[in-house]
N, C-alpha and C. Protein backbone atom coordinates (compact mmCIF):
# COMPACT_ATOMS: atom_id res chain seq x y z
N UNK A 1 78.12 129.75 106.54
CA UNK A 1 78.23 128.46 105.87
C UNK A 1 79.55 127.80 106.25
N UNK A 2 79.45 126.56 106.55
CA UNK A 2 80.86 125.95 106.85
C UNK A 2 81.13 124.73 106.07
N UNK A 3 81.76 124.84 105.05
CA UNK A 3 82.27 123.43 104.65
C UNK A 3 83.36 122.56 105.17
N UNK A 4 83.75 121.23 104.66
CA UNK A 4 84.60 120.14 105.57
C UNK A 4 84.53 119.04 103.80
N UNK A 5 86.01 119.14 103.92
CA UNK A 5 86.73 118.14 103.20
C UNK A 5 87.20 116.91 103.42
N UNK A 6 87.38 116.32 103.11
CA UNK A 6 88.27 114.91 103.63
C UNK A 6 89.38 114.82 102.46
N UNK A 7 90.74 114.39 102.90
CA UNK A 7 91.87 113.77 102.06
C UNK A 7 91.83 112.65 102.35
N UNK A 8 91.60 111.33 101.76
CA UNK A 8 91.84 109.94 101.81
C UNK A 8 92.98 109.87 101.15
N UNK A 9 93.86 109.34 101.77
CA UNK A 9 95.10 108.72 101.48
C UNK A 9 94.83 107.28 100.98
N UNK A 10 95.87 106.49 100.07
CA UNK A 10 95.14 105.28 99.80
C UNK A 10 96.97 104.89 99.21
N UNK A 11 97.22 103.40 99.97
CA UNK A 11 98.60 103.16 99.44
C UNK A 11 98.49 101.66 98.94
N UNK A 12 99.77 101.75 98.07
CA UNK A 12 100.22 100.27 97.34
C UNK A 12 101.46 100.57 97.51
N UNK A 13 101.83 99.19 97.65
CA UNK A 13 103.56 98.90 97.93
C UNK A 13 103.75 97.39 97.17
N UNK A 14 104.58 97.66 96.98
CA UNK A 14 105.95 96.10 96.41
C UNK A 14 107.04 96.15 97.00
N UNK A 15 108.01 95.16 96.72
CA UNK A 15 109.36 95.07 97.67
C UNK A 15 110.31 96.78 97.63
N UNK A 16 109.73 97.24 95.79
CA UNK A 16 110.59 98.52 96.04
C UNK A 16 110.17 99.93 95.70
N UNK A 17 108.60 100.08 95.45
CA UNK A 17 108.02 101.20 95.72
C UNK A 17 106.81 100.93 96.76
N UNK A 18 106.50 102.56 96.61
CA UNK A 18 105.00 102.82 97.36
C UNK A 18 104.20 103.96 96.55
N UNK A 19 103.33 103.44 96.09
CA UNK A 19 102.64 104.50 95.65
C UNK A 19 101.51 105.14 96.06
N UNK A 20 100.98 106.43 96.51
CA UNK A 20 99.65 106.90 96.77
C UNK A 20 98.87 107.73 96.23
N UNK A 21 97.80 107.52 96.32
CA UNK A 21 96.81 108.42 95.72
C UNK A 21 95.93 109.32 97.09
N UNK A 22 96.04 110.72 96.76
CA UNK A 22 94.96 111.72 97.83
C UNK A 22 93.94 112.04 96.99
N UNK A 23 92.91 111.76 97.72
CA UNK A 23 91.35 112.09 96.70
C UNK A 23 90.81 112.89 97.69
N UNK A 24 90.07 113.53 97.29
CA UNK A 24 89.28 114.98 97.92
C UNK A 24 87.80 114.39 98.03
N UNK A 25 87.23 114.28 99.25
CA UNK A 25 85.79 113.62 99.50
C UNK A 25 85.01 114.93 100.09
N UNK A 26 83.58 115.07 100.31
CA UNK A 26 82.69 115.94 101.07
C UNK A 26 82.00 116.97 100.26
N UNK A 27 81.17 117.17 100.97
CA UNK A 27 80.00 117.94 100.42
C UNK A 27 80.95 118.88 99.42
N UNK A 28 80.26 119.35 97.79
CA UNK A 28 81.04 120.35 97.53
C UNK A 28 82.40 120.58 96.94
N UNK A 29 83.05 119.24 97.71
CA UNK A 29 84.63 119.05 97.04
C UNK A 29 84.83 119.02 95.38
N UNK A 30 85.76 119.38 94.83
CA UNK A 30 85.97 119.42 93.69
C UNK A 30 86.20 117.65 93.11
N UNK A 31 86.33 117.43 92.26
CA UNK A 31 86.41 115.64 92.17
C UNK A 31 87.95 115.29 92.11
N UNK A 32 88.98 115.76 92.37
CA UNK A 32 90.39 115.93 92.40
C UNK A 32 91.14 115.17 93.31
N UNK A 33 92.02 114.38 92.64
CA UNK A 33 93.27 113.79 93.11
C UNK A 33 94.42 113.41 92.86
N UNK A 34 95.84 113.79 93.49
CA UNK A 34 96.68 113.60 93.22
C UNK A 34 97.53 112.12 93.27
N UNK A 35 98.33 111.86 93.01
CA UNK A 35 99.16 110.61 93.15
C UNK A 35 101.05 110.97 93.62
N UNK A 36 101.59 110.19 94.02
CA UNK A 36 102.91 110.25 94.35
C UNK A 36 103.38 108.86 94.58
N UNK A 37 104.47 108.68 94.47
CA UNK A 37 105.68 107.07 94.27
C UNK A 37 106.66 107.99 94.98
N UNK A 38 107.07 106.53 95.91
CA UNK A 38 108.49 106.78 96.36
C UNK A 38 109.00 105.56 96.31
N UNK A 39 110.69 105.61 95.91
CA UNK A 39 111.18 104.22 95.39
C UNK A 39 112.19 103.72 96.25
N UNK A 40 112.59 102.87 96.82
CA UNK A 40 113.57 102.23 98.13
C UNK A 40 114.79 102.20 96.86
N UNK A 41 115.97 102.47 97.36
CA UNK A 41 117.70 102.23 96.77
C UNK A 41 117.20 100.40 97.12
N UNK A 42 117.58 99.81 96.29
CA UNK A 42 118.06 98.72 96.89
C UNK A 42 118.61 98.24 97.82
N UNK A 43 120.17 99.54 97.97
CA UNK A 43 121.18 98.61 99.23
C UNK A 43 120.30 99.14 100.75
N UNK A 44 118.89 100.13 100.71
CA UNK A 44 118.85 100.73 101.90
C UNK A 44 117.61 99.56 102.12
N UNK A 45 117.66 99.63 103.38
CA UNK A 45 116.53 98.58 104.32
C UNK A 45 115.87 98.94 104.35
N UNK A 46 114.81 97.95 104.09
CA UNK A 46 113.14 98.44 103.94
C UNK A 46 112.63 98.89 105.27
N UNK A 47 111.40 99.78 104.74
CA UNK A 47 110.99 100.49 105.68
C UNK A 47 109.84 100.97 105.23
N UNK A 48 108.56 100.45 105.71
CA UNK A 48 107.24 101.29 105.01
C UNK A 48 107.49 102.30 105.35
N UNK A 49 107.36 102.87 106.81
CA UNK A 49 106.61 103.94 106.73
C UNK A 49 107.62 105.17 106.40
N UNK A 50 108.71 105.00 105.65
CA UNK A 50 109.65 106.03 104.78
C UNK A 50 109.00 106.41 103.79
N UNK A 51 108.45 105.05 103.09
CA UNK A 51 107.88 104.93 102.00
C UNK A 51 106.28 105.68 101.78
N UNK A 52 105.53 105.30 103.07
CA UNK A 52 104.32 105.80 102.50
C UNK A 52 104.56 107.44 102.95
N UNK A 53 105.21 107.67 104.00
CA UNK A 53 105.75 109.46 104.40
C UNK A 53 106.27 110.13 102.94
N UNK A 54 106.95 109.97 102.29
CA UNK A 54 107.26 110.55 101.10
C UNK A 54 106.43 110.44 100.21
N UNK A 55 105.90 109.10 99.57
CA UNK A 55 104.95 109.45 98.76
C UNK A 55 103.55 110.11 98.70
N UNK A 56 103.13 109.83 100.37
CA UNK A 56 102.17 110.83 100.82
C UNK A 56 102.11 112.05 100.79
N UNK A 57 103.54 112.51 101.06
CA UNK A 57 103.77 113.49 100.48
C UNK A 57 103.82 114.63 99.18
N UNK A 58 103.84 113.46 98.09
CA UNK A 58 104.04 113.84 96.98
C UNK A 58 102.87 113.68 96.46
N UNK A 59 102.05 112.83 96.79
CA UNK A 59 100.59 112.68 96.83
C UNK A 59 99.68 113.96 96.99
N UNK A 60 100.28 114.72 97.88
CA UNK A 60 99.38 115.82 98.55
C UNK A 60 99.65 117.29 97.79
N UNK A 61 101.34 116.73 97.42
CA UNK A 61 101.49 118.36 96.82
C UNK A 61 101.12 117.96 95.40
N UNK A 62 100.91 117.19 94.70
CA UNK A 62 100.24 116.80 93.53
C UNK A 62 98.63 117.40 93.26
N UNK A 63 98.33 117.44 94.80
CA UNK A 63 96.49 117.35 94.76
C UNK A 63 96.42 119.41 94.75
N UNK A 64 97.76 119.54 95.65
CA UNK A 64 98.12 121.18 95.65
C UNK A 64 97.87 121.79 94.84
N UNK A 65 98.97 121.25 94.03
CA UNK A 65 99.02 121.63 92.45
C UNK A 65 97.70 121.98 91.40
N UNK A 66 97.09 120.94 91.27
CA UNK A 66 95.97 121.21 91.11
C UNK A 66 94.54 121.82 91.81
N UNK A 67 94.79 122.21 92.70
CA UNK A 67 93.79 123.17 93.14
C UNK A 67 94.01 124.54 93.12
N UNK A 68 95.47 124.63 92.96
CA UNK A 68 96.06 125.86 92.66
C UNK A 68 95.56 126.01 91.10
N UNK A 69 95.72 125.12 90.39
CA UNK A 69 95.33 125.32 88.84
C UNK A 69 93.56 125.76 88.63
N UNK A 70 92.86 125.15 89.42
CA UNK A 70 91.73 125.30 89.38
C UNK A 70 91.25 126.71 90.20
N UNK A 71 92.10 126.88 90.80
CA UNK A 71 91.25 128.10 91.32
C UNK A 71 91.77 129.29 90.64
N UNK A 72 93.49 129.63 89.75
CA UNK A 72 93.47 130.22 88.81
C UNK A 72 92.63 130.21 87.71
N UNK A 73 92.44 128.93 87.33
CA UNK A 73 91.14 129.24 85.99
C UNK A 73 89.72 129.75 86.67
N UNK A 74 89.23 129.77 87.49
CA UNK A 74 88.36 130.25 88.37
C UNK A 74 88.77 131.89 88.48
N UNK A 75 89.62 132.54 88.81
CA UNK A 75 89.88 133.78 88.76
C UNK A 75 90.21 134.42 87.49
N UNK A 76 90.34 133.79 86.56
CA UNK A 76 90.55 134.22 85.24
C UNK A 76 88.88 134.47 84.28
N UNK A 77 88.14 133.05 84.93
CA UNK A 77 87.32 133.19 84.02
C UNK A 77 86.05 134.66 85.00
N UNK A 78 86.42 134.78 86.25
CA UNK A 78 85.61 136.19 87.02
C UNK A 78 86.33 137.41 86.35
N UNK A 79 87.25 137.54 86.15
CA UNK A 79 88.01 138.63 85.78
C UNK A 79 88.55 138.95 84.60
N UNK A 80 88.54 137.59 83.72
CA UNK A 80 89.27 138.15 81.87
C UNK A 80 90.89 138.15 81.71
N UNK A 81 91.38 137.89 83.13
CA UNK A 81 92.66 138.47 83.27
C UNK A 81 93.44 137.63 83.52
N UNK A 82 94.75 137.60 83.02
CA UNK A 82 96.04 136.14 83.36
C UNK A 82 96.07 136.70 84.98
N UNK A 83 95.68 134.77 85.39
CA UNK A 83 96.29 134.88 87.23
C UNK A 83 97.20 133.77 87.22
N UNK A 84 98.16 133.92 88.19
CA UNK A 84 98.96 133.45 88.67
C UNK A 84 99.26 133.15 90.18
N UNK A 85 98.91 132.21 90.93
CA UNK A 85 98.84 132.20 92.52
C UNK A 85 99.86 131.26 92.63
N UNK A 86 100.80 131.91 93.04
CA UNK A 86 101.95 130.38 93.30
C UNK A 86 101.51 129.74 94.82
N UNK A 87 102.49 128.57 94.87
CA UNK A 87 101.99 127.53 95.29
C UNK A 87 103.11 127.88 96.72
């Protein structure tokens, strides 16, 4: 059996953030997505793609996070037993 995911990235910006959202698409996928903001200093010069690189970032380890959570409650509820899978 072979499954295939997709991460859609999806951004918004203003003069001094960027914010994104990663959503999990494809056969099977869990319905899960994370979000991340990254905010420009004022005195530093704009620059999207600083902006969407970091919050994409934070976007993704957000979506991490929670799949890590989900697949501990998934091993807890096979086994009865406190899990812990760090990230």
């Amino acid at each position: 059996m072979q499954n295939h995911w997709i991460v859609d990235l999806t951004f918004e910006e203003d003069e001094s953030r960027t914010t994104c959202t990663a959503a999990l698409s494809g056969f099977s996928a869990p319905g899960a997505q994370g979000t991340g903001m990254a905010r420009r200093n004022p005195s530093d010069e704009a620059d999207a793609a600083i902006g969407e690189e970091l919050a994409a970032a934070r976007a993704c380890h957000d979506l991490a996070h929670q799949l890590v959570g989900r697949a501990n409650t998934g091993i807890e509820s096979h086994t009865h037993n406190p899990s812990h899978i760090p990230l």
